[in-house]
PDB file of N, CA and C in Angstrom:
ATOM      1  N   UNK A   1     -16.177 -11.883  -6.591  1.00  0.00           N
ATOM      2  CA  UNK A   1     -17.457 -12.540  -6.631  1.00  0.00           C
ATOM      3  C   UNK A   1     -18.576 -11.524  -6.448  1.00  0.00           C
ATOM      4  N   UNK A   2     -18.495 -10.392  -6.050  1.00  0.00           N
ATOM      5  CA  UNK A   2     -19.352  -9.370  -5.301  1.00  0.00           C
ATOM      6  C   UNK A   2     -19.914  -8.489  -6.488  1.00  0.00           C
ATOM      7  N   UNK A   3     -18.821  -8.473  -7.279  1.00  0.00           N
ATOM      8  CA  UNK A   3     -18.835  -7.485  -8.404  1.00  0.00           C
ATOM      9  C   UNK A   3     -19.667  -8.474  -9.549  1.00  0.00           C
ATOM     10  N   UNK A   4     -19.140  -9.501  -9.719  1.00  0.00           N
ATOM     11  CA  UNK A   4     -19.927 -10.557 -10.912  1.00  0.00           C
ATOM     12  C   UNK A   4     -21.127 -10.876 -10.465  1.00  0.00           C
ATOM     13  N   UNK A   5     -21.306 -10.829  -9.326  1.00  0.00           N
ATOM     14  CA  UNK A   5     -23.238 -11.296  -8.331  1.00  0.00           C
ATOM     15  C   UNK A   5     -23.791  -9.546  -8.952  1.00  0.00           C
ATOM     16  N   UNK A   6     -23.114  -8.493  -8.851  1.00  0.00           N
ATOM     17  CA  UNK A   6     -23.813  -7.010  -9.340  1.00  0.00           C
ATOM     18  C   UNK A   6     -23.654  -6.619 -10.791  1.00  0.00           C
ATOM     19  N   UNK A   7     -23.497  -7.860 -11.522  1.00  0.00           N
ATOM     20  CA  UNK A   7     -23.463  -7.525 -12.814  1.00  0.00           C
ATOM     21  C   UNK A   7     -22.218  -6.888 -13.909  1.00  0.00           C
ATOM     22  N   UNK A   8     -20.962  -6.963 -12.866  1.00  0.00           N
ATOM     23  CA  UNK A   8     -20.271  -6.419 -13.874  1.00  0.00           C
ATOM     24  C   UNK A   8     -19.495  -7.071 -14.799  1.00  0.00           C
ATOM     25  N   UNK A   9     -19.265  -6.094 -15.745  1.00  0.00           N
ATOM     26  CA  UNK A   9     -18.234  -6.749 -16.980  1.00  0.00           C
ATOM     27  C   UNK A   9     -16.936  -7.414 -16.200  1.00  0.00           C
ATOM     28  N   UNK A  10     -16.498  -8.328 -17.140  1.00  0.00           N
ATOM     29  CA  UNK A  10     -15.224  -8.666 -17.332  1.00  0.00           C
ATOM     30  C   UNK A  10     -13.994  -7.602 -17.227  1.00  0.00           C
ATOM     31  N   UNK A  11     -14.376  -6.990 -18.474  1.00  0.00           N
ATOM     32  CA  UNK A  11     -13.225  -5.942 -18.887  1.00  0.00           C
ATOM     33  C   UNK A  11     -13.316  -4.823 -17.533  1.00  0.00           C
ATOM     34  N   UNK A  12     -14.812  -4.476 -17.479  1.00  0.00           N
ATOM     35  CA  UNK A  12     -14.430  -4.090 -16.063  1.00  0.00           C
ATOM     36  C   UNK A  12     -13.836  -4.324 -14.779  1.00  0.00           C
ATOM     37  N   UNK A  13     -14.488  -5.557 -14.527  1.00  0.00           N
ATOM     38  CA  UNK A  13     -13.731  -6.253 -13.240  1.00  0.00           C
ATOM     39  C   UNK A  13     -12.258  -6.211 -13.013  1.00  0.00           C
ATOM     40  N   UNK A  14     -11.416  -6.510 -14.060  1.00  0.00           N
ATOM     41  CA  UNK A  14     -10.146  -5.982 -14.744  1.00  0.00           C
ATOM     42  C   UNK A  14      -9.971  -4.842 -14.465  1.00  0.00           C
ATOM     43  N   UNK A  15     -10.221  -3.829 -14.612  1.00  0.00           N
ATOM     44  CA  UNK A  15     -10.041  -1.906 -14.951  1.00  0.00           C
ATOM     45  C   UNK A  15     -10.250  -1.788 -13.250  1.00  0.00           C
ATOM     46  N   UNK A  16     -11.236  -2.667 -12.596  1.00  0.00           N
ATOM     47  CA  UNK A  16     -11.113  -1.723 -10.907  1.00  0.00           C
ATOM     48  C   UNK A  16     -10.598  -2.396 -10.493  1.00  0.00           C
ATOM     49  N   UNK A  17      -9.883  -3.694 -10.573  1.00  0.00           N
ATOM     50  CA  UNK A  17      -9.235  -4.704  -9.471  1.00  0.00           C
ATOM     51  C   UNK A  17      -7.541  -4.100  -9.963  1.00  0.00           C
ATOM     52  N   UNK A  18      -7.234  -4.026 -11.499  1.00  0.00           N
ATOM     53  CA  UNK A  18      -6.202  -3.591 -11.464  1.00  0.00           C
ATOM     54  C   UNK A  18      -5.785  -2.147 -10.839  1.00  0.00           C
ATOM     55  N   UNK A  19      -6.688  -1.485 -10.722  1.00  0.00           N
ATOM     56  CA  UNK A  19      -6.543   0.221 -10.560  1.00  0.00           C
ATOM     57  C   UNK A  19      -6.062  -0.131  -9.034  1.00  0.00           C
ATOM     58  N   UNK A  20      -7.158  -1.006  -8.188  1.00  0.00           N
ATOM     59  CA  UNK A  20      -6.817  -1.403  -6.920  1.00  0.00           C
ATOM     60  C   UNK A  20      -5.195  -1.787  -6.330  1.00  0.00           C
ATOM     61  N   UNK A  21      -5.265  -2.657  -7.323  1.00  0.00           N
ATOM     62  CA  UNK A  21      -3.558  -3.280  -6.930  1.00  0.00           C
ATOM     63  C   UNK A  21      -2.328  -2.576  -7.261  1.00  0.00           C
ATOM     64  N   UNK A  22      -2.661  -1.496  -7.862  1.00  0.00           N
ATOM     65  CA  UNK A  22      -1.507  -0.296  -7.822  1.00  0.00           C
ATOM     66  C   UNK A  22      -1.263   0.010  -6.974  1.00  0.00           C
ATOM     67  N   UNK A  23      -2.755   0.402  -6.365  1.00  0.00           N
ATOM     68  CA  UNK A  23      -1.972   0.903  -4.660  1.00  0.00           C
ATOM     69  C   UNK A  23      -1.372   0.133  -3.936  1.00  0.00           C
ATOM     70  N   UNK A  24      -1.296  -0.907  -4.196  1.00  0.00           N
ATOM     71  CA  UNK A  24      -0.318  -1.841  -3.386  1.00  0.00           C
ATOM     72  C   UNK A  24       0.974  -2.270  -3.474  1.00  0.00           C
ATOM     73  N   UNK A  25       0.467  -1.826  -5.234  1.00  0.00           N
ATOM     74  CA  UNK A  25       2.287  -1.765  -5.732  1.00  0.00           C
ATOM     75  C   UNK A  25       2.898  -0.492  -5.145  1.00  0.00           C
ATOM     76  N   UNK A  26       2.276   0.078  -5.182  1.00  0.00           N
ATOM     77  CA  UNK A  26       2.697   1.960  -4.770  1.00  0.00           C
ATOM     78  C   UNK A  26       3.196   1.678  -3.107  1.00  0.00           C
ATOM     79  N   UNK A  27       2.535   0.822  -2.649  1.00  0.00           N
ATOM     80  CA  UNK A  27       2.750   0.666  -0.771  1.00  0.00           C
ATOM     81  C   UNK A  27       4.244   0.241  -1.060  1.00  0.00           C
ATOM     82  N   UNK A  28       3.887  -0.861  -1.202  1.00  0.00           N
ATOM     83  CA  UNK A  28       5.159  -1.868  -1.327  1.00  0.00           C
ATOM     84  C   UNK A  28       6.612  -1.581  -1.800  1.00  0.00           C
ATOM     85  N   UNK A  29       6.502  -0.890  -3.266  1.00  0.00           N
ATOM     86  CA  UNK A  29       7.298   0.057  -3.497  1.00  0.00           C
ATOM     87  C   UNK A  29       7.911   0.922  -2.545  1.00  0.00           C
ATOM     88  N   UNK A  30       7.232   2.310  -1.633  1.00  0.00           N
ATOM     89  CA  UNK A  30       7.752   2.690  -1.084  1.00  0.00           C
ATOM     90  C   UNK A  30       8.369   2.204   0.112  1.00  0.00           C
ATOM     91  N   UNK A  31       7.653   1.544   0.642  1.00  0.00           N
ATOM     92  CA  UNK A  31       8.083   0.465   2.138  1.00  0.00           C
ATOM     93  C   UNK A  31       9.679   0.039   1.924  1.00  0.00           C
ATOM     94  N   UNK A  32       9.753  -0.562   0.234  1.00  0.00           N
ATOM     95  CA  UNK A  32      10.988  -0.954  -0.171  1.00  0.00           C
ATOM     96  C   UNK A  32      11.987   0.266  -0.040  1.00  0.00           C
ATOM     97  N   UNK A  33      11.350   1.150  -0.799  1.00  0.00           N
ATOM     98  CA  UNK A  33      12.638   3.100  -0.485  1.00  0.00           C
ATOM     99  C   UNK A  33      12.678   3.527   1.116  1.00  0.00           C
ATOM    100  N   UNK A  34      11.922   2.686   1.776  1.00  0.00           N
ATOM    101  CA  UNK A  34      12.021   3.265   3.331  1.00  0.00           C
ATOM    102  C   UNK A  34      13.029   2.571   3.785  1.00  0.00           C
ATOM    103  N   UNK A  35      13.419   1.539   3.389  1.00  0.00           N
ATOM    104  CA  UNK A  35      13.700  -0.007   4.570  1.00  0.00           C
ATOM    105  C   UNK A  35      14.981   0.793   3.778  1.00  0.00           C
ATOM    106  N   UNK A  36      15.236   0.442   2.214  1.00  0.00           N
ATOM    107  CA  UNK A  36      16.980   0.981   1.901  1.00  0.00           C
ATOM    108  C   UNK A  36      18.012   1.382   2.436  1.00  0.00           C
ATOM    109  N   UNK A  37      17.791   2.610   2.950  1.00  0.00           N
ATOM    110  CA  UNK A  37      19.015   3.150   3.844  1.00  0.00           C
ATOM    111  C   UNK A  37      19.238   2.612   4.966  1.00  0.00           C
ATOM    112  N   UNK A  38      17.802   1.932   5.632  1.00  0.00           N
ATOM    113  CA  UNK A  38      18.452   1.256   7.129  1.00  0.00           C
ATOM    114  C   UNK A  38      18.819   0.134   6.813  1.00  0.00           C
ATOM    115  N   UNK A  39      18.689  -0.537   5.708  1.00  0.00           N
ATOM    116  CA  UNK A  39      19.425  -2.229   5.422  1.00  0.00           C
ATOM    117  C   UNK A  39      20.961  -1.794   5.008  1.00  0.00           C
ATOM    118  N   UNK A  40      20.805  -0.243   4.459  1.00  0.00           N
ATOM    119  CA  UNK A  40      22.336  -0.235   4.124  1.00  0.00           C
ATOM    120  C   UNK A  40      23.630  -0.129   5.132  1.00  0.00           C
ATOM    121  N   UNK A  41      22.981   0.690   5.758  1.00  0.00           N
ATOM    122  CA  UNK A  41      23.269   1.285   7.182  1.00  0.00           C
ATOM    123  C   UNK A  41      24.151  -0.430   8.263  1.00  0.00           C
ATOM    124  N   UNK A  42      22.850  -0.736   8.356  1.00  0.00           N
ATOM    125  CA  UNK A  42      22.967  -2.153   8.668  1.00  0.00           C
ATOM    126  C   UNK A  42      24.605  -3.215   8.555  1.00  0.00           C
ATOM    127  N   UNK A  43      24.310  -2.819   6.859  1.00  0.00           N
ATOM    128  CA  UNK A  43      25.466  -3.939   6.602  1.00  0.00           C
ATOM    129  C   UNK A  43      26.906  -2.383   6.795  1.00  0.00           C
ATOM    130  N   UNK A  44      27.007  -1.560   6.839  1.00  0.00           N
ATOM    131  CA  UNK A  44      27.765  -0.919   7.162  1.00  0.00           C
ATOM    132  C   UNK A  44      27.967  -0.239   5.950  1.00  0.00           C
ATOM    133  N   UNK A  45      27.236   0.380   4.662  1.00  0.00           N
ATOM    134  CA  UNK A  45      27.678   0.620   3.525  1.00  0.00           C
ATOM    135  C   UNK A  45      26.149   1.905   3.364  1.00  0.00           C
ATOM    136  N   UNK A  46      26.476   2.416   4.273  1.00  0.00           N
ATOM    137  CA  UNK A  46      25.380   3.894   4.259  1.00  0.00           C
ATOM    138  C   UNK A  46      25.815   4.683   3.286  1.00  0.00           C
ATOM    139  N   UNK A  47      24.883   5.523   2.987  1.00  0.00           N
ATOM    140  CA  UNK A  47      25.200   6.606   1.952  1.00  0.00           C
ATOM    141  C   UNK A  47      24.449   7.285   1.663  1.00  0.00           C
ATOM    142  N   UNK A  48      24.646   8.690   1.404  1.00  0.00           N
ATOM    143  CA  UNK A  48      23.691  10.339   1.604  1.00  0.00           C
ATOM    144  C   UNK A  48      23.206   9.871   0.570  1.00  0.00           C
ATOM    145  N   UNK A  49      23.455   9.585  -0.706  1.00  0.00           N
ATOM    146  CA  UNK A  49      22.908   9.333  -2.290  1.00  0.00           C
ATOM    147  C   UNK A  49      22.087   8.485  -2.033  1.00  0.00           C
ATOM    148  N   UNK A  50      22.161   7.304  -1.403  1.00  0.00           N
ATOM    149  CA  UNK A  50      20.788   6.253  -1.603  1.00  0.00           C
ATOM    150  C   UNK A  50      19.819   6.645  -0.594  1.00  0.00           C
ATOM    151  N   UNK A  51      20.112   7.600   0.636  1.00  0.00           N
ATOM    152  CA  UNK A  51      18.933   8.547   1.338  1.00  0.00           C
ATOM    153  C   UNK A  51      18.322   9.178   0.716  1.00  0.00           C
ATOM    154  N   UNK A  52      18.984  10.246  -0.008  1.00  0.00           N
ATOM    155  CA  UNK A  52      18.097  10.592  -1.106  1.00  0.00           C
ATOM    156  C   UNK A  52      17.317  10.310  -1.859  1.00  0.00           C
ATOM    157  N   UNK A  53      17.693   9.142  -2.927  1.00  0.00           N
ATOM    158  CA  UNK A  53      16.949   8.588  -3.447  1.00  0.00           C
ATOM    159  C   UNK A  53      15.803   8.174  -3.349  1.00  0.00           C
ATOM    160  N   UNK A  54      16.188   6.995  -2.047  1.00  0.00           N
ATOM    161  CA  UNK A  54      14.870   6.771  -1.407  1.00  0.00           C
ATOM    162  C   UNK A  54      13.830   7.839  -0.925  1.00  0.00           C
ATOM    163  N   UNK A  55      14.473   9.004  -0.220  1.00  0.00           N
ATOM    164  CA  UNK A  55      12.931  10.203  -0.131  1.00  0.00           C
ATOM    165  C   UNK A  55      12.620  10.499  -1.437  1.00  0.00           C
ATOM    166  N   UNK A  56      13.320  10.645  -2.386  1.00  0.00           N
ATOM    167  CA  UNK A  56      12.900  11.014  -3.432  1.00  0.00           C
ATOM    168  C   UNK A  56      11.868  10.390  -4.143  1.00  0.00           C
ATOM    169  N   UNK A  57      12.196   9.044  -3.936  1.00  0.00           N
ATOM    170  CA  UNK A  57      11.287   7.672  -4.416  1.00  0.00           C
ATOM    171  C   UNK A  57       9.558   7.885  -3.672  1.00  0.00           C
ATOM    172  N   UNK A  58       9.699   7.537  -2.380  1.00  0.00           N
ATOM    173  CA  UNK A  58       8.631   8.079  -1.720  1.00  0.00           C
ATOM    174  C   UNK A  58       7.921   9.136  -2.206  1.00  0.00           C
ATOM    175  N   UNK A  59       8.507  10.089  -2.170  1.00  0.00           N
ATOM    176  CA  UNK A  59       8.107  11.408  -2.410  1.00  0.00           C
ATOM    177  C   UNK A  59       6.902  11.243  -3.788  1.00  0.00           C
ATOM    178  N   UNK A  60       7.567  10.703  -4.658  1.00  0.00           N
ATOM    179  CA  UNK A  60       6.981  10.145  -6.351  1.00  0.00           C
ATOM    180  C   UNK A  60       5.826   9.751  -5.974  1.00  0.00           C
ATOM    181  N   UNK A  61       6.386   8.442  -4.913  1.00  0.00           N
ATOM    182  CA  UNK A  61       4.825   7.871  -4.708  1.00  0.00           C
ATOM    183  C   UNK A  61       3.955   8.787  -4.495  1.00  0.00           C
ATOM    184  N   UNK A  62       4.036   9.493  -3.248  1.00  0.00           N
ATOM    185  CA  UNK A  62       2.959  10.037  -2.760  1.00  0.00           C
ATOM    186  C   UNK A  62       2.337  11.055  -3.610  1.00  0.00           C
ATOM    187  N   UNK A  63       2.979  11.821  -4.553  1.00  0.00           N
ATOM    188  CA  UNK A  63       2.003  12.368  -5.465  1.00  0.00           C
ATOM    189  C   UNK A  63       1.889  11.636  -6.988  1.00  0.00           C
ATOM    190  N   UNK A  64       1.888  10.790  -6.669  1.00  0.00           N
ATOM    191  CA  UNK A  64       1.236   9.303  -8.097  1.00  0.00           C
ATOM    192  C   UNK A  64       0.279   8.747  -7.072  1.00  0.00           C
ATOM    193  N   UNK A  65      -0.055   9.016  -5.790  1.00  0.00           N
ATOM    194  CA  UNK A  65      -1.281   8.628  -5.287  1.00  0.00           C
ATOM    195  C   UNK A  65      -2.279  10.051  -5.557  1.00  0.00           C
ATOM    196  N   UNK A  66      -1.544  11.280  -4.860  1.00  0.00           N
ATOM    197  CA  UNK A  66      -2.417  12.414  -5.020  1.00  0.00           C
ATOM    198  C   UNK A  66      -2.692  12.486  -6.277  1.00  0.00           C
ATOM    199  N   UNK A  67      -2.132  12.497  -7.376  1.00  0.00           N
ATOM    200  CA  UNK A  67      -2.767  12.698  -8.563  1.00  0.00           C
ATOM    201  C   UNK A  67      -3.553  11.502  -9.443  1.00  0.00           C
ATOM    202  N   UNK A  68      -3.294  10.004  -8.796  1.00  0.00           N
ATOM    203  CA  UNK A  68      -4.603   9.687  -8.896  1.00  0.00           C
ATOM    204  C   UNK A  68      -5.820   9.814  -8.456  1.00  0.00           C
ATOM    205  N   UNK A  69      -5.546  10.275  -7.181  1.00  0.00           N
ATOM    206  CA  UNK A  69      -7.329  10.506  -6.262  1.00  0.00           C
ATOM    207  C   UNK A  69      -7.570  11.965  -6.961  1.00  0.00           C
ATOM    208  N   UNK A  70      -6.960  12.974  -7.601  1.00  0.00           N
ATOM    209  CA  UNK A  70      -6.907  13.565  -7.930  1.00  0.00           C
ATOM    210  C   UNK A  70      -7.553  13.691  -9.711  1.00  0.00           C
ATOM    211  N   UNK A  71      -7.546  12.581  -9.951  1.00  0.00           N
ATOM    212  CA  UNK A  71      -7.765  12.340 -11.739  1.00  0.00           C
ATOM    213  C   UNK A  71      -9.156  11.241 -11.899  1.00  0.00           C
ATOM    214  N   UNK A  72      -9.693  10.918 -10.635  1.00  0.00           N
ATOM    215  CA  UNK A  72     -10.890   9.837 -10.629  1.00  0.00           C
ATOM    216  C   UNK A  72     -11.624   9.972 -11.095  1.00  0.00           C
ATOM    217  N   UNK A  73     -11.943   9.412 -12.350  1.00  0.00           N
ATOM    218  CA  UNK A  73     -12.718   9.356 -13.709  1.00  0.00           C
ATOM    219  C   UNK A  73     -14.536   9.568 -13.464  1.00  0.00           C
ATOM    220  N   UNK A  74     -14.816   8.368 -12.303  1.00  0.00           N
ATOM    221  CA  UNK A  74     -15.763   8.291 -11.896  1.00  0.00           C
ATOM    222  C   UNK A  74     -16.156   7.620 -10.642  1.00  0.00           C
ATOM    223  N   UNK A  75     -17.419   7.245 -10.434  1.00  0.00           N
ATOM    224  CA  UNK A  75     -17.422   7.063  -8.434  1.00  0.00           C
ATOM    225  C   UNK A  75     -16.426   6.261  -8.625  1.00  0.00           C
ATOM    226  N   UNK A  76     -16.439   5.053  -9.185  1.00  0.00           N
ATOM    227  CA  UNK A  76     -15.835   4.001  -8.796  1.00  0.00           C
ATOM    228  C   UNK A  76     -14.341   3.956  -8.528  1.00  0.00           C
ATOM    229  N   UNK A  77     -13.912   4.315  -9.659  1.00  0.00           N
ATOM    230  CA  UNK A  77     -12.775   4.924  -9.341  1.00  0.00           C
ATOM    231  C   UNK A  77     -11.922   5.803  -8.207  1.00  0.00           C
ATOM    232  N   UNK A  78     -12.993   6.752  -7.830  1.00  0.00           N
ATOM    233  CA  UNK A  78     -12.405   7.370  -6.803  1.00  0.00           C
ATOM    234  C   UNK A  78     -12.930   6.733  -5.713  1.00  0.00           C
ATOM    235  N   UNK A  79     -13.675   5.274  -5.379  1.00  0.00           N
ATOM    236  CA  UNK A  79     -13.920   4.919  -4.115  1.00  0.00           C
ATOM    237  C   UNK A  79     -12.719   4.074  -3.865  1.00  0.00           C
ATOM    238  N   UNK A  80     -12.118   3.687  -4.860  1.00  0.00           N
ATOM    239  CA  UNK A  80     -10.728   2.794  -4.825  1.00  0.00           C
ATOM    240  C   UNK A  80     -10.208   3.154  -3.886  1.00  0.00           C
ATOM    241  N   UNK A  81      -9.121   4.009  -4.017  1.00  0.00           N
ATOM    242  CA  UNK A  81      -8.299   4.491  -2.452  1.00  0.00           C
ATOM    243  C   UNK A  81      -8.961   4.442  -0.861  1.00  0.00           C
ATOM    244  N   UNK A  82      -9.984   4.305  -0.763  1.00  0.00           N
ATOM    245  CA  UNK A  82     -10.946   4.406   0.406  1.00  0.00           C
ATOM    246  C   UNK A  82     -11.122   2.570   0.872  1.00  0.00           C
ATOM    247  N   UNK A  83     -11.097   2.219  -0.504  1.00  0.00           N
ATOM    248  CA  UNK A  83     -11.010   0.515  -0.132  1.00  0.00           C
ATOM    249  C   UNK A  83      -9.881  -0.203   0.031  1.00  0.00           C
ATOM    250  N   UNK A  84      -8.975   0.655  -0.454  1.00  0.00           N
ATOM    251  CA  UNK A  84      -7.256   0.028  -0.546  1.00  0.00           C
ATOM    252  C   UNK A  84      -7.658   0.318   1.216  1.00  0.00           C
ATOM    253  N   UNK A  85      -7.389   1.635   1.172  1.00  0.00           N
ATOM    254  CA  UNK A  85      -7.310   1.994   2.762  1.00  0.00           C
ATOM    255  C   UNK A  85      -7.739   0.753   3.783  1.00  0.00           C
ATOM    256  N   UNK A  86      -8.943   0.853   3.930  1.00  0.00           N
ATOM    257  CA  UNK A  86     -10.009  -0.154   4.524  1.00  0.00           C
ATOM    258  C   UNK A  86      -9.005  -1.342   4.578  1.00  0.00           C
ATOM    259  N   UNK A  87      -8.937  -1.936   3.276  1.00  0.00           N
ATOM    260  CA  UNK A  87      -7.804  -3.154   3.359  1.00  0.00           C
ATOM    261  C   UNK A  87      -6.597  -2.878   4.064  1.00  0.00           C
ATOM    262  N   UNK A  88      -6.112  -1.834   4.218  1.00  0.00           N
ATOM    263  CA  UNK A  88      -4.836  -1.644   4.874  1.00  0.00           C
ATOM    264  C   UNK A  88      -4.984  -1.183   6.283  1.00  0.00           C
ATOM    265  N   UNK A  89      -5.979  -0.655   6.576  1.00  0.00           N
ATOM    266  CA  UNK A  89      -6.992  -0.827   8.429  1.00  0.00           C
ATOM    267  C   UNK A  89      -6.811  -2.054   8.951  1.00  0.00           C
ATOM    268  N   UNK A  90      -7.953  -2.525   7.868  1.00  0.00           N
ATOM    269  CA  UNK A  90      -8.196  -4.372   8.687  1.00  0.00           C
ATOM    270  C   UNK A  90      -7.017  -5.227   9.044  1.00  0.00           C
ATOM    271  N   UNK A  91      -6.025  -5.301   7.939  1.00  0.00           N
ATOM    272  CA  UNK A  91      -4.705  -5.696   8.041  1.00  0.00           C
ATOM    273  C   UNK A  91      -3.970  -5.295   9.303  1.00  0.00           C
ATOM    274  N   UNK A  92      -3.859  -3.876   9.299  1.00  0.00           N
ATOM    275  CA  UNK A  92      -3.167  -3.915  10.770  1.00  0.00           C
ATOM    276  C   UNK A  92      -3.321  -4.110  11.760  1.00  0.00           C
ATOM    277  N   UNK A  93      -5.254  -3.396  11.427  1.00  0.00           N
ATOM    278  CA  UNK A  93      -5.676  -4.206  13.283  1.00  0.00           C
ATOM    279  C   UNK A  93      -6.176  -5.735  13.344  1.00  0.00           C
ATOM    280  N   UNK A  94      -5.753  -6.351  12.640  1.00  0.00           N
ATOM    281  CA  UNK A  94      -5.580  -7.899  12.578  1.00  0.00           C
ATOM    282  C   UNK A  94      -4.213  -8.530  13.061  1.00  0.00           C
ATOM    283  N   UNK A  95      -3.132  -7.627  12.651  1.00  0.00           N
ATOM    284  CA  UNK A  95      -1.910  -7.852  13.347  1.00  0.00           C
ATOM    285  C   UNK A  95      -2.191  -7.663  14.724  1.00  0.00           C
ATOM    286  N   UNK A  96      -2.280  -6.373  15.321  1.00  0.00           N
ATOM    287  CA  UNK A  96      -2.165  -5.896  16.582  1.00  0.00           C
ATOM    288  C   UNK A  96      -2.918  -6.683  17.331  1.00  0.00           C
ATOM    289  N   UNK A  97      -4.447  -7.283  16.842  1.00  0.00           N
ATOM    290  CA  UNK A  97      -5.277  -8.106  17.903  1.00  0.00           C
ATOM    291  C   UNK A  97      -3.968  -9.212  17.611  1.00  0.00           C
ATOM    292  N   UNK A  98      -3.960  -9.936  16.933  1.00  0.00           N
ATOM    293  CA  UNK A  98      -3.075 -10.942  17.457  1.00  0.00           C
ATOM    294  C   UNK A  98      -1.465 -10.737  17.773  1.00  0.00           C
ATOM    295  N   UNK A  99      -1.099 -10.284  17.497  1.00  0.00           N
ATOM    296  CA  UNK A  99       0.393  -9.937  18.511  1.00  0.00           C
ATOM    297  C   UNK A  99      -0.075  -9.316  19.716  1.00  0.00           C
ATOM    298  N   UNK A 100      -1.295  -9.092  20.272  1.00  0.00           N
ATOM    299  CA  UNK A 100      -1.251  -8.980  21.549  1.00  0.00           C
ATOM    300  C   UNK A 100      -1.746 -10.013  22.552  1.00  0.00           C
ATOM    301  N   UNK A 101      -2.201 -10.854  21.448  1.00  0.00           N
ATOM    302  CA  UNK A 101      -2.556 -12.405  21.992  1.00  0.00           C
ATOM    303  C   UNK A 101      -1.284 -13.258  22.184  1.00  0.00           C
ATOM    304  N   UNK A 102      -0.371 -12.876  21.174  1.00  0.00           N
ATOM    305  CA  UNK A 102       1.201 -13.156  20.872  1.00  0.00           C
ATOM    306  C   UNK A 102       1.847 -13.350  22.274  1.00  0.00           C
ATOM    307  N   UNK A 103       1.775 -11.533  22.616  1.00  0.00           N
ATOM    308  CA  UNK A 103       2.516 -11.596  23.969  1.00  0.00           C
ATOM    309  C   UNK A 103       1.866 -12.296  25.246  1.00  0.00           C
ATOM    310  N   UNK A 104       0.314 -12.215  25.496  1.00  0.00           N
ATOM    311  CA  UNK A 104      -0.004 -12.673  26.261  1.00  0.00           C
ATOM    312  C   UNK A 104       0.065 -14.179  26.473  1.00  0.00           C
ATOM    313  N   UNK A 105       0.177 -14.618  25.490  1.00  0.00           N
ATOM    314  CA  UNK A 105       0.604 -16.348  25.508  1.00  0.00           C
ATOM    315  C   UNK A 105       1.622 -16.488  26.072  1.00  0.00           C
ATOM    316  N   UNK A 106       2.851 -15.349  25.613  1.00  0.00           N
ATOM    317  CA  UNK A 106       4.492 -15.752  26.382  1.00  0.00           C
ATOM    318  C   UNK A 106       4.748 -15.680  27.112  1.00  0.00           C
ATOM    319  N   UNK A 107       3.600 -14.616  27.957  1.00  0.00           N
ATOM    320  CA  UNK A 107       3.930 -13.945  29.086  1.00  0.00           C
ATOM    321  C   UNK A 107       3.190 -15.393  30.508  1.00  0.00           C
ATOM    322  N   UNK A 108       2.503 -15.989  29.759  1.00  0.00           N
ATOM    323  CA  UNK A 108       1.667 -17.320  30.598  1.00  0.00           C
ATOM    324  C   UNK A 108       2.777 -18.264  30.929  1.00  0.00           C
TER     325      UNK A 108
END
């Protein structure tokens, strides 16, 4: 709504909201190559090859992030990662205020 109240295109609105939600695919993604080996682990079916993988996976990510902040066309573009971020701030310290309201309820 912020962006259509400042005038922008369509096709634009599109081009920065999608650029945005990569990084989230990119989070999510890796979160998924992190958790792997300990879910495997878990069920009792560990293995050096899917450790690997998974750093390896990570690893991808993190420079398919550097070389996008790295390739930012223009402001807008490169303010993206700074707002993913922001979104991924608020998020946690939205958890933490309330899981500490969490415990203090249980603890009553």
């Amino acid at each position: 709504m912020t962006l259509a109240l400042r005038g922008v295109t369509g096709a634009d609105m599109y081009d920065l909201l999608g650029s945005l939600s990569v990084f989230g695919f990119l989070t999510a993604y890796a979160l998924v190559a992190v958790a792997l080996p300990f879910a495997r682990r878990a069920l009792g079916q560990h293995s050096h090859w899917v450790t690997g993988i998974s750093v390896l996976t990570v690893l991808v990510m993190i420079l398919i992030v550097v070389f996008d902040l790295r390739s930012a066309t223009d402001v807008n573009h490169a303010r993206i990662p700074w707002i993913y971020l922001s979104y991924i701030a608020a998020g946690l310290a939205l958890y933490v205020v309330r899981r500490k309201k969490a415990v203090v309820s249980d603890q009553l």
